[in-house]
C-alpha atoms as a PDB file:
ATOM      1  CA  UNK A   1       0.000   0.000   0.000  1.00  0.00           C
ATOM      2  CA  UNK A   2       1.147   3.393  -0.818  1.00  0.00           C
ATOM      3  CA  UNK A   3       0.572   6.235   0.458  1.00  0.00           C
ATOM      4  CA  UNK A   4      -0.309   9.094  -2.021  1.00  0.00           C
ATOM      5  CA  UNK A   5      -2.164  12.795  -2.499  1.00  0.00           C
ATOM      6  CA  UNK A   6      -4.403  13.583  -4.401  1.00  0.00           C
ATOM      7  CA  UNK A   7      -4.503  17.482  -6.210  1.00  0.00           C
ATOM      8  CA  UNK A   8      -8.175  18.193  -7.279  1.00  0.00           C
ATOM      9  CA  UNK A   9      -8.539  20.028 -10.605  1.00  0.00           C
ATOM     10  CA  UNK A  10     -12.130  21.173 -10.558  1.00  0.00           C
ATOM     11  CA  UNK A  11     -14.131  22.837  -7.770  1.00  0.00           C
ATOM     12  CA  UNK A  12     -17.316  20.388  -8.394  1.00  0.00           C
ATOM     13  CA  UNK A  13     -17.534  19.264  -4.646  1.00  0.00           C
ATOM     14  CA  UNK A  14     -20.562  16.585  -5.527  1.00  0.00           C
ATOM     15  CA  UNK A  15     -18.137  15.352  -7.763  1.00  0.00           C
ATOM     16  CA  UNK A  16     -15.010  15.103  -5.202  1.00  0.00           C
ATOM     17  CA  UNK A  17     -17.673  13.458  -2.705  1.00  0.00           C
ATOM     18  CA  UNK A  18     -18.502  11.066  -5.015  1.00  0.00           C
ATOM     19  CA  UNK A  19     -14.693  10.267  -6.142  1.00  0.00           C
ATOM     20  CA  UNK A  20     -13.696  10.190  -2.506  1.00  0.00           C
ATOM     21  CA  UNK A  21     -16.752   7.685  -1.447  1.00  0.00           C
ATOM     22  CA  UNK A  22     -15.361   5.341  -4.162  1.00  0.00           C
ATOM     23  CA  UNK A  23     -12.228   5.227  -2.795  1.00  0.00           C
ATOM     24  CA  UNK A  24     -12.545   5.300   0.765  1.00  0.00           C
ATOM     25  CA  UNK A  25     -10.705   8.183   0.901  1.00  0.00           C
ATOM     26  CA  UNK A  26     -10.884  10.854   3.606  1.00  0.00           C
ATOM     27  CA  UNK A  27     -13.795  13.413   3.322  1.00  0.00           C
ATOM     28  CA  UNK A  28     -11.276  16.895   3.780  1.00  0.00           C
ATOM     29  CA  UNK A  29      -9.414  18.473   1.612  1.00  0.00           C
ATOM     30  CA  UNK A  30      -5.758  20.516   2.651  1.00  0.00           C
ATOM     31  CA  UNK A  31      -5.393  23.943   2.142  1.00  0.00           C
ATOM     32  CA  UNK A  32      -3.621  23.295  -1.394  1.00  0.00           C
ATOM     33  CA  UNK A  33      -6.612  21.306  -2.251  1.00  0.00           C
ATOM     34  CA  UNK A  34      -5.177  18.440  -1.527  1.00  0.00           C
ATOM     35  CA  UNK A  35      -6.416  14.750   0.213  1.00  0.00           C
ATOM     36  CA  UNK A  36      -4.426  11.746   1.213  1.00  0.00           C
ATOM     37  CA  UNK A  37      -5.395   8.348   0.175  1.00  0.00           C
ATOM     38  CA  UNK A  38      -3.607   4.835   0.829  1.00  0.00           C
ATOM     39  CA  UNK A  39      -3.697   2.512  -2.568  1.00  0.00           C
ATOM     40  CA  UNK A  40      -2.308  -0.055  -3.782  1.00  0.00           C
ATOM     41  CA  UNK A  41      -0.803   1.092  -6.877  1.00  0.00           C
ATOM     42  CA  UNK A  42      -2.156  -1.906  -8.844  1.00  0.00           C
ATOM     43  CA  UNK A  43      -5.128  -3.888  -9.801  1.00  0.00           C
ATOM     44  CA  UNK A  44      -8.700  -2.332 -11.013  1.00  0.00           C
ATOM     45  CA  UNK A  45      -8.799   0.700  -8.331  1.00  0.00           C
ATOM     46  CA  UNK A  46      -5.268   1.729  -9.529  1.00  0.00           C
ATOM     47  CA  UNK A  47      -6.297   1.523 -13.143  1.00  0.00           C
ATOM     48  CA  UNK A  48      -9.569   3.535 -12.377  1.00  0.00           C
ATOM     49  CA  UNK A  49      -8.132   6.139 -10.250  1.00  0.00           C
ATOM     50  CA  UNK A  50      -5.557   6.954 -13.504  1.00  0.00           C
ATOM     51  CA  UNK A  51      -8.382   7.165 -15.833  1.00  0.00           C
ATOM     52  CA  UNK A  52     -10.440   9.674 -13.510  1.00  0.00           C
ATOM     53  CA  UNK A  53      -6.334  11.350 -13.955  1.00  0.00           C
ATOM     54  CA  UNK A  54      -6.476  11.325 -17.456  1.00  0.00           C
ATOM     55  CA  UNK A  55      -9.944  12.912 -17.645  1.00  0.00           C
ATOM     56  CA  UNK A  56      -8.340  15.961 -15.990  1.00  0.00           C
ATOM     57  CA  UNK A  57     -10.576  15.693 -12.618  1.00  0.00           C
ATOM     58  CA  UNK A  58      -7.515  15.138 -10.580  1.00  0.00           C
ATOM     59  CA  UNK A  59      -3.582  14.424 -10.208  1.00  0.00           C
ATOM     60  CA  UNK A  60      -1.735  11.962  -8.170  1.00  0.00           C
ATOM     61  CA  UNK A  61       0.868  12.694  -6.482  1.00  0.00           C
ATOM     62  CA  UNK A  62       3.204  10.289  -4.111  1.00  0.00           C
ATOM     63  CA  UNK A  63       4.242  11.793  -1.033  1.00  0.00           C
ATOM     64  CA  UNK A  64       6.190   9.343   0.755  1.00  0.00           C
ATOM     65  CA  UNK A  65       9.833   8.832  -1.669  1.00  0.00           C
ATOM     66  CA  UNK A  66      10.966   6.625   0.812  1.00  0.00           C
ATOM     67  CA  UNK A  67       8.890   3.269  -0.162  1.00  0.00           C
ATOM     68  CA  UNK A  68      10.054   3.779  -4.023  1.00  0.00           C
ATOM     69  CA  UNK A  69      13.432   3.190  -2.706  1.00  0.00           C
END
């Protein structure tokens, strides 16, 4: 499991509530519009997550270096 961010790109909170229910992620959202999520980066979550990336609703970002290592 890694531990990542996540960088919104739209302001469409139904649609961040929605994204974040289907992840389990955790319902705030930092200053730099920003939320933390643990996921494994593989399998059919992984693959989803990087297509709601490629639609431009959001970025991923991975915030702990130390576990690529």
């Amino acid at each position: 499991m890694a531990r990542m961010a996540i960088s919104w790109h739209t302001r469409n909170m139904a649609a961040i509530r929605k994204i974040q229910e289907r992840f389990g992620m955790q319902k705030k959202i930092s200053i730099n519009c920003r939320t933390p999520i643990d996921i494994e980066p593989r399998g059919d979550e992984w693959i989803l997550l990087k297509q709601i990336e490629r639609d431009g609703w959001l970025s991923i970002e991975n915030i702990e270096m130390k576990d690529l290592m």
